[in-house]
N, C-alpha and C. Protein backbone atom coordinates (compact mmCIF):
# COMPACT_ATOMS: atom_id res chain seq x y z
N UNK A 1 -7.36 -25.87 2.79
CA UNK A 1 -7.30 -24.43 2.58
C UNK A 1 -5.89 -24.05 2.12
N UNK A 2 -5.83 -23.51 1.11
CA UNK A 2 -4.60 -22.42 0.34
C UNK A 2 -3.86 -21.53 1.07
N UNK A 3 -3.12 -22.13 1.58
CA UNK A 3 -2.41 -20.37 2.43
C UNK A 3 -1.81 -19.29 1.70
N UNK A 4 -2.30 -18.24 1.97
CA UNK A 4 -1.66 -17.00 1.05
C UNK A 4 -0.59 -16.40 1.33
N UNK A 5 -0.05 -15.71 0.75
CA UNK A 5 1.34 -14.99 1.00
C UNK A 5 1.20 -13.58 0.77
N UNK A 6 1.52 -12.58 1.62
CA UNK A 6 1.35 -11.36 1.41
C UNK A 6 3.07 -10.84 1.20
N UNK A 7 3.49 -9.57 0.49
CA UNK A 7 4.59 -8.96 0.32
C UNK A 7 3.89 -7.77 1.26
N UNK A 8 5.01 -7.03 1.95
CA UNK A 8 4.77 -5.96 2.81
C UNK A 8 6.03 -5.19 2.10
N UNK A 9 6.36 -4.16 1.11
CA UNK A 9 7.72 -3.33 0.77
C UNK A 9 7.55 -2.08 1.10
N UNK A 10 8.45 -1.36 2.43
CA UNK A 10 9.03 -0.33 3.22
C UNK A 10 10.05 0.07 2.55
N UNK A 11 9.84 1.47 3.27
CA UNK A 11 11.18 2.30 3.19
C UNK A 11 11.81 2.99 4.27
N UNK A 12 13.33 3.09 4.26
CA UNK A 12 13.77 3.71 5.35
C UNK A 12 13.59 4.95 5.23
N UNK A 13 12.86 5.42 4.26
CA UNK A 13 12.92 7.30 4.32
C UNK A 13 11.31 7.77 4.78
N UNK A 14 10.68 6.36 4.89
CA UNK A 14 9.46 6.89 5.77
C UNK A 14 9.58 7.64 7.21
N UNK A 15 8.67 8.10 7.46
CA UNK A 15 8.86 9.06 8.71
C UNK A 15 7.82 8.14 10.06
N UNK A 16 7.10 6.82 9.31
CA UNK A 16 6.30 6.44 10.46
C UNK A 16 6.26 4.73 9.78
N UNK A 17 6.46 3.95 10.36
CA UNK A 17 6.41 2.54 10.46
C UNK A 17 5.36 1.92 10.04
N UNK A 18 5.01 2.12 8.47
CA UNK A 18 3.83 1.70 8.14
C UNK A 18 4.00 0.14 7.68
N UNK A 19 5.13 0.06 7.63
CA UNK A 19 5.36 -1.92 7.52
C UNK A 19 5.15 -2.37 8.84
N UNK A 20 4.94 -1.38 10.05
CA UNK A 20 4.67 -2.76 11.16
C UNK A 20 2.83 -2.43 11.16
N UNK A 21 2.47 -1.55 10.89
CA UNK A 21 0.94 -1.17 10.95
C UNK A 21 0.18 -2.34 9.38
N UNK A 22 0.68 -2.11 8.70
CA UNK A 22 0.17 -3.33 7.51
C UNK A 22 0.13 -4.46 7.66
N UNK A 23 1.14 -4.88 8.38
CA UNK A 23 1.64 -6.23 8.72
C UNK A 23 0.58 -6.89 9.97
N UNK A 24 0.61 -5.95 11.29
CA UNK A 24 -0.47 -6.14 12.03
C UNK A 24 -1.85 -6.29 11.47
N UNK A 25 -2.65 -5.29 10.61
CA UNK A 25 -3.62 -5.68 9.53
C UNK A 25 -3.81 -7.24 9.27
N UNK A 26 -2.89 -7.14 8.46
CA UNK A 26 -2.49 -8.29 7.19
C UNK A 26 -3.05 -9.16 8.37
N UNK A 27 -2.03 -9.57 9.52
CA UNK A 27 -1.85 -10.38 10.40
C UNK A 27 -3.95 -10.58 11.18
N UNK A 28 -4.06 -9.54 11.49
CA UNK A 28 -5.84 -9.84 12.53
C UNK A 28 -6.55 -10.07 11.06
N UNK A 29 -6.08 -9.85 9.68
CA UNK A 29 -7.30 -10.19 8.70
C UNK A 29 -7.19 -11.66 8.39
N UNK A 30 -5.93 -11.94 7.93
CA UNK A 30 -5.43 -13.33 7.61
C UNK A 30 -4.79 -14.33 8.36
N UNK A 31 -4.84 -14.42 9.73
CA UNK A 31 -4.06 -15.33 10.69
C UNK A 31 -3.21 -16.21 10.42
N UNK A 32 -3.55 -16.99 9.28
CA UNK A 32 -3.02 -18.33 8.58
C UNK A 32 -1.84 -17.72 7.49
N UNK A 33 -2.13 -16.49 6.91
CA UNK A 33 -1.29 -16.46 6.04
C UNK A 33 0.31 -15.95 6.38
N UNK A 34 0.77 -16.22 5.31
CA UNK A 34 2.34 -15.62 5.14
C UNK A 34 2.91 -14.62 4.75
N UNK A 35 3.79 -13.54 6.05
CA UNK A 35 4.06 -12.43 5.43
C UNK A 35 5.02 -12.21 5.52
N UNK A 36 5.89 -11.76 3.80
CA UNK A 36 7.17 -11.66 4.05
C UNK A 36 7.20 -9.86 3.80
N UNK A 37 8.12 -9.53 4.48
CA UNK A 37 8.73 -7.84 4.38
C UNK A 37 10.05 -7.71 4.05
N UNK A 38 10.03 -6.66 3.36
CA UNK A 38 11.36 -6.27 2.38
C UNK A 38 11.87 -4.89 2.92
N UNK A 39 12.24 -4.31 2.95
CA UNK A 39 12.58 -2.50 3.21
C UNK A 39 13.50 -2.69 2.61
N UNK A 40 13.44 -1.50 1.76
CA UNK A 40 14.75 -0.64 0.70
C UNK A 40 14.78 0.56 1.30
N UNK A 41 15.54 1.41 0.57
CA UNK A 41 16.44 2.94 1.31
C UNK A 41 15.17 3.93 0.65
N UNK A 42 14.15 3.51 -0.56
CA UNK A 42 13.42 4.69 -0.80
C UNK A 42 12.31 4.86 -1.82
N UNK A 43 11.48 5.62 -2.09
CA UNK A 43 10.56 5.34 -3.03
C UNK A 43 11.02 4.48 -4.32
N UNK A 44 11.91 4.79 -5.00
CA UNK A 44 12.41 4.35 -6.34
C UNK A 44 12.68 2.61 -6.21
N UNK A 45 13.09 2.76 -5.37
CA UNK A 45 13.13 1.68 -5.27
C UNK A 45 11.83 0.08 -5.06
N UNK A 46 11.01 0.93 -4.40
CA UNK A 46 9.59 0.02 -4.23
C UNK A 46 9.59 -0.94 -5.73
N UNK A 47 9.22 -0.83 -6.27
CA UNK A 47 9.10 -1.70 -7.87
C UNK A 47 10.34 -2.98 -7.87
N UNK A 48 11.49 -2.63 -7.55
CA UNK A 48 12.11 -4.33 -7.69
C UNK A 48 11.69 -4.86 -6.10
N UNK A 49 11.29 -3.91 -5.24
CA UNK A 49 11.31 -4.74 -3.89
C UNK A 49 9.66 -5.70 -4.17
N UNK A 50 8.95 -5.15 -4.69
CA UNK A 50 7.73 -5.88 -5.00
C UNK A 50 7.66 -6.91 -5.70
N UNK A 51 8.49 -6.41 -6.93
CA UNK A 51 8.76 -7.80 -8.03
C UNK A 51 9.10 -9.03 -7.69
N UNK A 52 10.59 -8.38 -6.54
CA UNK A 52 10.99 -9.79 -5.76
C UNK A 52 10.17 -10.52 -5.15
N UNK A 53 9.00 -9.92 -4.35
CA UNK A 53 8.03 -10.36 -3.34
C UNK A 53 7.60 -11.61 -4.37
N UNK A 54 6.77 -10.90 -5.66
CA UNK A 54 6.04 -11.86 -6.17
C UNK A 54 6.16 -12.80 -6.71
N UNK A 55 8.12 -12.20 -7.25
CA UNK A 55 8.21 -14.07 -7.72
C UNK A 55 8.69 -14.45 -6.96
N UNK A 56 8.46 -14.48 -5.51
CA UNK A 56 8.66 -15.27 -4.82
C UNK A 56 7.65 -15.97 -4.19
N UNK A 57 6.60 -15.51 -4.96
CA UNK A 57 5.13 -16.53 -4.46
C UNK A 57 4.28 -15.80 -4.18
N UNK A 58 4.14 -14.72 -3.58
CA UNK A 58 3.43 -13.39 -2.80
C UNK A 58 2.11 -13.20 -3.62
N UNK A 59 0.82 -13.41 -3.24
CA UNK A 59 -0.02 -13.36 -3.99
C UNK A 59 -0.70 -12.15 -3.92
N UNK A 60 -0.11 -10.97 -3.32
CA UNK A 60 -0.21 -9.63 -3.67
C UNK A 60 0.59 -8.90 -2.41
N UNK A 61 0.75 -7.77 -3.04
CA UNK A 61 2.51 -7.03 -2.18
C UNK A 61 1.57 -5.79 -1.96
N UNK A 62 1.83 -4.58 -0.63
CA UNK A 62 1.45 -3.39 -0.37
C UNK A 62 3.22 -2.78 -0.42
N UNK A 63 2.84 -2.04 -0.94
CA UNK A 63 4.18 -1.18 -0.94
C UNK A 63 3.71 0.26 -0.29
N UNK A 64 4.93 0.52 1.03
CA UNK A 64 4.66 1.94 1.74
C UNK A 64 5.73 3.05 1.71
N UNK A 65 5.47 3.89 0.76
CA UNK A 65 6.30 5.39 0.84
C UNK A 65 6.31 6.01 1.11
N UNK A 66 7.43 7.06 1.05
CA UNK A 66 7.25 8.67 1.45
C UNK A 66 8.10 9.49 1.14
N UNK A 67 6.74 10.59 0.55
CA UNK A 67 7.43 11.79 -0.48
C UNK A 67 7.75 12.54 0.24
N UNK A 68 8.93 13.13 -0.10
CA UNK A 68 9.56 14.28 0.22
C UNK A 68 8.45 15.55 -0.18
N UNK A 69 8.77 17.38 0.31
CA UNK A 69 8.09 18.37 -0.53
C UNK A 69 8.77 18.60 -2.00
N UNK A 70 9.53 18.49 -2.53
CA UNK A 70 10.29 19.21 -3.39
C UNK A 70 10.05 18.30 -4.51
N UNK A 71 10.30 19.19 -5.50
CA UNK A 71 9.64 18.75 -7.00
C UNK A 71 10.40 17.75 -7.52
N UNK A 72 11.47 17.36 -7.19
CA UNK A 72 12.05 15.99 -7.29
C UNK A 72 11.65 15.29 -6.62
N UNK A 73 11.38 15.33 -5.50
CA UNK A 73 10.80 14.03 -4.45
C UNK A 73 9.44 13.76 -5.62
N UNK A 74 8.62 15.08 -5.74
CA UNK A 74 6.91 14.74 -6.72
C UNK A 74 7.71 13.66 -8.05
N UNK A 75 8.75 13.98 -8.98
CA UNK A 75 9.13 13.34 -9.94
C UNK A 75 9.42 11.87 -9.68
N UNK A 76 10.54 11.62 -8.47
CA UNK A 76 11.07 10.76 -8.38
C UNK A 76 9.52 9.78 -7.59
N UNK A 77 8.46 10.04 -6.94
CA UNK A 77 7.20 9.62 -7.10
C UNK A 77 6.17 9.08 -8.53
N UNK A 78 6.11 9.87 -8.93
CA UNK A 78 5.96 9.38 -10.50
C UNK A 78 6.18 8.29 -11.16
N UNK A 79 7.90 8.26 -10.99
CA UNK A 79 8.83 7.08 -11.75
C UNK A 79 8.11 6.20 -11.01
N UNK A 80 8.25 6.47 -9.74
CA UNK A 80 7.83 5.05 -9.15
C UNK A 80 6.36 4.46 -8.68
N UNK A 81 5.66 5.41 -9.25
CA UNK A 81 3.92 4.88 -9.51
C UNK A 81 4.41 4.24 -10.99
N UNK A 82 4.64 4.71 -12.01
CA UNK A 82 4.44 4.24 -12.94
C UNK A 82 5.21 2.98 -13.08
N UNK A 83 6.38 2.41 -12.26
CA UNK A 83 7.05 0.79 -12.29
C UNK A 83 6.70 0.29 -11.55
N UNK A 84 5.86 0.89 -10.54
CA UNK A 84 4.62 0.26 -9.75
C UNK A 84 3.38 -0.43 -10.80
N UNK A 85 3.18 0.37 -11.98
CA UNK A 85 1.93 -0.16 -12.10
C UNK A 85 2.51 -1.38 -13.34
N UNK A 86 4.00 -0.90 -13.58
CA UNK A 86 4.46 -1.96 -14.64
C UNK A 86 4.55 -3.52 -14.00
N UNK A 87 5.18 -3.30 -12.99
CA UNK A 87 4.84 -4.73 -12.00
C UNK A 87 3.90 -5.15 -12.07
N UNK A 88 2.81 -4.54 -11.71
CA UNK A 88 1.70 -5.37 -11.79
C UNK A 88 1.07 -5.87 -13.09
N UNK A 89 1.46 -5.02 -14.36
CA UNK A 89 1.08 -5.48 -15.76
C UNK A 89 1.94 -7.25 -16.21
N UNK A 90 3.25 -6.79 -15.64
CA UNK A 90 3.83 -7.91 -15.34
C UNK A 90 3.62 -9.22 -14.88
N UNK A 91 3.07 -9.15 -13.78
CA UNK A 91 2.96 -10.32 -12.33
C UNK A 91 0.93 -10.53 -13.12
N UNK A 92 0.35 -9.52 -13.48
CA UNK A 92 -0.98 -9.86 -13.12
C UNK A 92 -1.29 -10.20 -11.71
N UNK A 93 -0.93 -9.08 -10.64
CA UNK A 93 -1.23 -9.63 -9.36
C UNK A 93 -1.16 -8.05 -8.47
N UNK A 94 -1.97 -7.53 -7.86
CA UNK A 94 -2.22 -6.87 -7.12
C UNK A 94 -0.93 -6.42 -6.22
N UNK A 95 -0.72 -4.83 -6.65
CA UNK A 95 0.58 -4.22 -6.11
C UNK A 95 0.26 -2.84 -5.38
N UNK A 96 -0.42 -2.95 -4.43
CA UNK A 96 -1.52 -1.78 -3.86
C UNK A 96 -0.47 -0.49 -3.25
N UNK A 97 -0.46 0.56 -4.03
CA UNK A 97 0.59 1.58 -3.39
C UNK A 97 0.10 2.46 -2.35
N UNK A 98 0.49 2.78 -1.38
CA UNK A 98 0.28 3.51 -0.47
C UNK A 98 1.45 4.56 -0.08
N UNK A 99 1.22 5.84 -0.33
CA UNK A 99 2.22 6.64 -0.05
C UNK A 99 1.89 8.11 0.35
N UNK A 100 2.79 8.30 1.58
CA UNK A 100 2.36 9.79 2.31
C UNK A 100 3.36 10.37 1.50
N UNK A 101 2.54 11.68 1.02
CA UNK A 101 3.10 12.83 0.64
C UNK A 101 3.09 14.48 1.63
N UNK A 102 4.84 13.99 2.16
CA UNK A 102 5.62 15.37 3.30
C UNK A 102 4.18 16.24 2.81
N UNK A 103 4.11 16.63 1.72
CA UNK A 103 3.13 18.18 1.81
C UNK A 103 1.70 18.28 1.89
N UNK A 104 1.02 17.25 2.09
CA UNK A 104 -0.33 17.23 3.00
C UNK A 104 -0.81 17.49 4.11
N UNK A 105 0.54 18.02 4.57
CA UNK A 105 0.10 18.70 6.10
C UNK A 105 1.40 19.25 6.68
N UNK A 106 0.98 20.31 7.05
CA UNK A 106 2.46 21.20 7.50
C UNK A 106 2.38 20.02 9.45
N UNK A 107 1.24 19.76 10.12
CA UNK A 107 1.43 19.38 10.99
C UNK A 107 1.91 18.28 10.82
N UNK A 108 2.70 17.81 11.66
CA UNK A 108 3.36 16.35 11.57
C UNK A 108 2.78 15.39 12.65
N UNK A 109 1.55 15.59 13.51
CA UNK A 109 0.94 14.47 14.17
C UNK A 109 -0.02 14.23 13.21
N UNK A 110 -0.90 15.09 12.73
CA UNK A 110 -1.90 15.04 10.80
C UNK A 110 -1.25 14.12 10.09
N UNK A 111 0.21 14.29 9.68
CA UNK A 111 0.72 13.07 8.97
C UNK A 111 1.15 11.85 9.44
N UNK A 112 1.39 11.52 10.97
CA UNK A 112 1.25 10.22 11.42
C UNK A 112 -0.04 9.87 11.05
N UNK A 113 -1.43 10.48 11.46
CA UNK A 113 -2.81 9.55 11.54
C UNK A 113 -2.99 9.56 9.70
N UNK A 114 -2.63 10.51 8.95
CA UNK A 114 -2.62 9.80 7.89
C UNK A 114 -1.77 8.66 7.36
N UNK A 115 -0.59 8.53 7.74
CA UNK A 115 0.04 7.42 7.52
C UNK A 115 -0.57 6.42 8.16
N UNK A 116 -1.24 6.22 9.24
CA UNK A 116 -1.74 5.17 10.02
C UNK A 116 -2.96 4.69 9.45
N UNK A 117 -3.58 5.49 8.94
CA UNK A 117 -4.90 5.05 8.04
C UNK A 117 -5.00 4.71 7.04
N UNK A 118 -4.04 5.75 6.43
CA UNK A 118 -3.82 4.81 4.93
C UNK A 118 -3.24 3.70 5.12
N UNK A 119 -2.11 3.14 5.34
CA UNK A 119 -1.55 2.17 5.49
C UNK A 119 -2.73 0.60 6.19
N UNK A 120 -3.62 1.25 6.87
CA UNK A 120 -4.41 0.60 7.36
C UNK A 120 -5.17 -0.04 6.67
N UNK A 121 -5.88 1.13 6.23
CA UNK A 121 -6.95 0.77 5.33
C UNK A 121 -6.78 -0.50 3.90
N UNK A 122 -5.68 0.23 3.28
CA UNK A 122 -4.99 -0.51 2.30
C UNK A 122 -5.07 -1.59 2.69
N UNK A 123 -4.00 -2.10 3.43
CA UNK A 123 -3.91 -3.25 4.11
C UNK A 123 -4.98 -3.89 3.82
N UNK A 124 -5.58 -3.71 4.55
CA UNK A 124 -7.25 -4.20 4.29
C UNK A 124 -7.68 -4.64 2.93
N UNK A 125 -7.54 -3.30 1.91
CA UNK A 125 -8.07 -3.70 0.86
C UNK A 125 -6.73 -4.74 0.14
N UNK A 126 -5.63 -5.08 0.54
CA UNK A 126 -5.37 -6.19 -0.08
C UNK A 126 -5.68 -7.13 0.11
N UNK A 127 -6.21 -7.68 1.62
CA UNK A 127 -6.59 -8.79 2.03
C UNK A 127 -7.62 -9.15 1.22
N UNK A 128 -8.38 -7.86 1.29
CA UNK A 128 -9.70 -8.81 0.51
C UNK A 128 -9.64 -8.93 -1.03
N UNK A 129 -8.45 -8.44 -1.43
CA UNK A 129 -8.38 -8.39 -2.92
C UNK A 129 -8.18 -9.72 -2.96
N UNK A 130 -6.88 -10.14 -2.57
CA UNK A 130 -5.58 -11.58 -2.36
C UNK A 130 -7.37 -12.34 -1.86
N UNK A 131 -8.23 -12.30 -0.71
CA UNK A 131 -8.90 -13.21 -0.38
C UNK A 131 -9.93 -13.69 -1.17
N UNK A 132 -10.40 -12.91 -1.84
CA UNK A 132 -11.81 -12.89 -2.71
C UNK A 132 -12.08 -12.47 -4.02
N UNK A 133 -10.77 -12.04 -4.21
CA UNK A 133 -10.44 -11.32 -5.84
C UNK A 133 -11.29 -10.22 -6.24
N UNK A 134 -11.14 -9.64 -7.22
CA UNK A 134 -11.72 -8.01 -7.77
C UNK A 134 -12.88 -7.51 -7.08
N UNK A 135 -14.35 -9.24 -7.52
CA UNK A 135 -15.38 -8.38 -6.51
C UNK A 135 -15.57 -8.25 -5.23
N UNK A 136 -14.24 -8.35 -4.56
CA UNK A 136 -14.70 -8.22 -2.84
C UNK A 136 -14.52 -6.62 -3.00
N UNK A 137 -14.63 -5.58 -2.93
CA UNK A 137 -14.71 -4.72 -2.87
C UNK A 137 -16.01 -3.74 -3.73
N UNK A 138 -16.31 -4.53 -4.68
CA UNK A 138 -17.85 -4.11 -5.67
C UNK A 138 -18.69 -3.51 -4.73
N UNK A 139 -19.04 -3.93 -3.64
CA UNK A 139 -20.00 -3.43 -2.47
C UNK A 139 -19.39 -1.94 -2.42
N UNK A 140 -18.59 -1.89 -2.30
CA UNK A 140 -17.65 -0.10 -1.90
C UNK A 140 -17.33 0.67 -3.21
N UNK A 141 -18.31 0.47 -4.08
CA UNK A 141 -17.97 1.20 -5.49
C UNK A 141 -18.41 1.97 -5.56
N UNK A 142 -18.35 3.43 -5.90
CA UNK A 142 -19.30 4.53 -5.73
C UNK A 142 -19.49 5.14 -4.17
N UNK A 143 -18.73 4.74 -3.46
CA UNK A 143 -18.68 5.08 -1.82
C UNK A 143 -17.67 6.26 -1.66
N UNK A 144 -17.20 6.78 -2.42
CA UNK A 144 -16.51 8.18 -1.73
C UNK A 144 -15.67 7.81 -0.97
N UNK A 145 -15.17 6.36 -0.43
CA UNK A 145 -13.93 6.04 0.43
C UNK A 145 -12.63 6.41 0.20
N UNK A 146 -11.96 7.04 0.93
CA UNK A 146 -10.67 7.79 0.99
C UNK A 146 -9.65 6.94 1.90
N UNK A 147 -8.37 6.95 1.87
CA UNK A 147 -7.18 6.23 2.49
C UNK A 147 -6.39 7.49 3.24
N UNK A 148 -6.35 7.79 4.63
CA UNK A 148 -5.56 9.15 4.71
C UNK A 148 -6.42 9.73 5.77
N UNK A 149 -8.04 9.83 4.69
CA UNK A 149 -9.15 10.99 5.63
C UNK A 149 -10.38 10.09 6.11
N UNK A 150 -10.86 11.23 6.12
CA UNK A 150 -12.38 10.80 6.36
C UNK A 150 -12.59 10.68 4.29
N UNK A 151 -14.04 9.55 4.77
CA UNK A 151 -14.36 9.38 3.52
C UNK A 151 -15.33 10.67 3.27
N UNK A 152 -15.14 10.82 1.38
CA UNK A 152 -15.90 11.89 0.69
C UNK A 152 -17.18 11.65 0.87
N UNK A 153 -17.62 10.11 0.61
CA UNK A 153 -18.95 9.79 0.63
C UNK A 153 -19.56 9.97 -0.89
N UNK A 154 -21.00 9.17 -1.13
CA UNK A 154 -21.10 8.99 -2.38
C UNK A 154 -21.88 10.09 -2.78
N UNK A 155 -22.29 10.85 -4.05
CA UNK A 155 -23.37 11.46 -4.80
C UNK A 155 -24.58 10.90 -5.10
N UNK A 156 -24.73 9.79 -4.88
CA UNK A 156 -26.02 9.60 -5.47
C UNK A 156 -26.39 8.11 -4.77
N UNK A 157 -27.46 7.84 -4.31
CA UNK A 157 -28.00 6.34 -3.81
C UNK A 157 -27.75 5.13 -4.69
């Protein structure tokens, strides 16, 4: 058996510890595998912390952020979805972003359980990406599944 390598890339400007919640994931999905974690100072930064992951073997990286409210925090988000998704055009390898955005909830225990779920969930869906490739997830296509909430659920049978 192949042992896999997972990348876990944090930030210190998160407000909730979603690199130890992924990592635990990672850890009860994949027992055998290898997980290395990176933390940088902030969203912008996620994209070289991932890159590093992968050439360093990482056969797919979760990267966990967090937006500020203010229309620079939304911009400086942007930049870094979009060298998020350049990495992965790059690597050809699964760079699953997960990121709480401050303005989804004025309550701040609302944005722990969303950080805890998303981060969760994700998690998850890298394992089975990294474990089984594209179609482990085909079963959940058209499912209305959400990262954050409750799921939407599907339209049609």
């Amino acid at each position: 058996m192949t042992s896999r390598k997972y990348g876990v890339v944090d930030t210190t400007f998160s407000r909730v510890d979603m690199g130890k919640i992924a990592i635990s994931v990672i850890r009860k999905e994949d027992p055998d595998a290898e997980i290395v974690r990176y933390t940088v100072p902030g969203i912008k930064d996620l994209p070289v912390g991932a890159k590093k992951l992968l050439d360093q073997g990482c056969d797919g990286v979760i990267t966990l952020g967090w937006v500020g409210k203010t229309m620079l925090d939304k911009y400086s988000y942007l930049a870094t979805s979009i060298g998020l998704i350049m990495v992965q055009i790059l690597t050809s390898k699964h760079v699953i972003d997960v990121t709480v955005h401050e303005d989804e909830s004025e309550d701040e225990e609302k944005l722990v359980e969303i950080a805890k779920d998303r981060a969760s969930k994700h998690a998850l869906n890298l394992v089975k990406l990294v474990k089984e490739g594209g179609s482990a997830l085909t079963k959940y296509a058209g499912k209305g599944l959400r990262q954050g909430y409750t799921h939407a659920g599907e339209l049609e049978d």
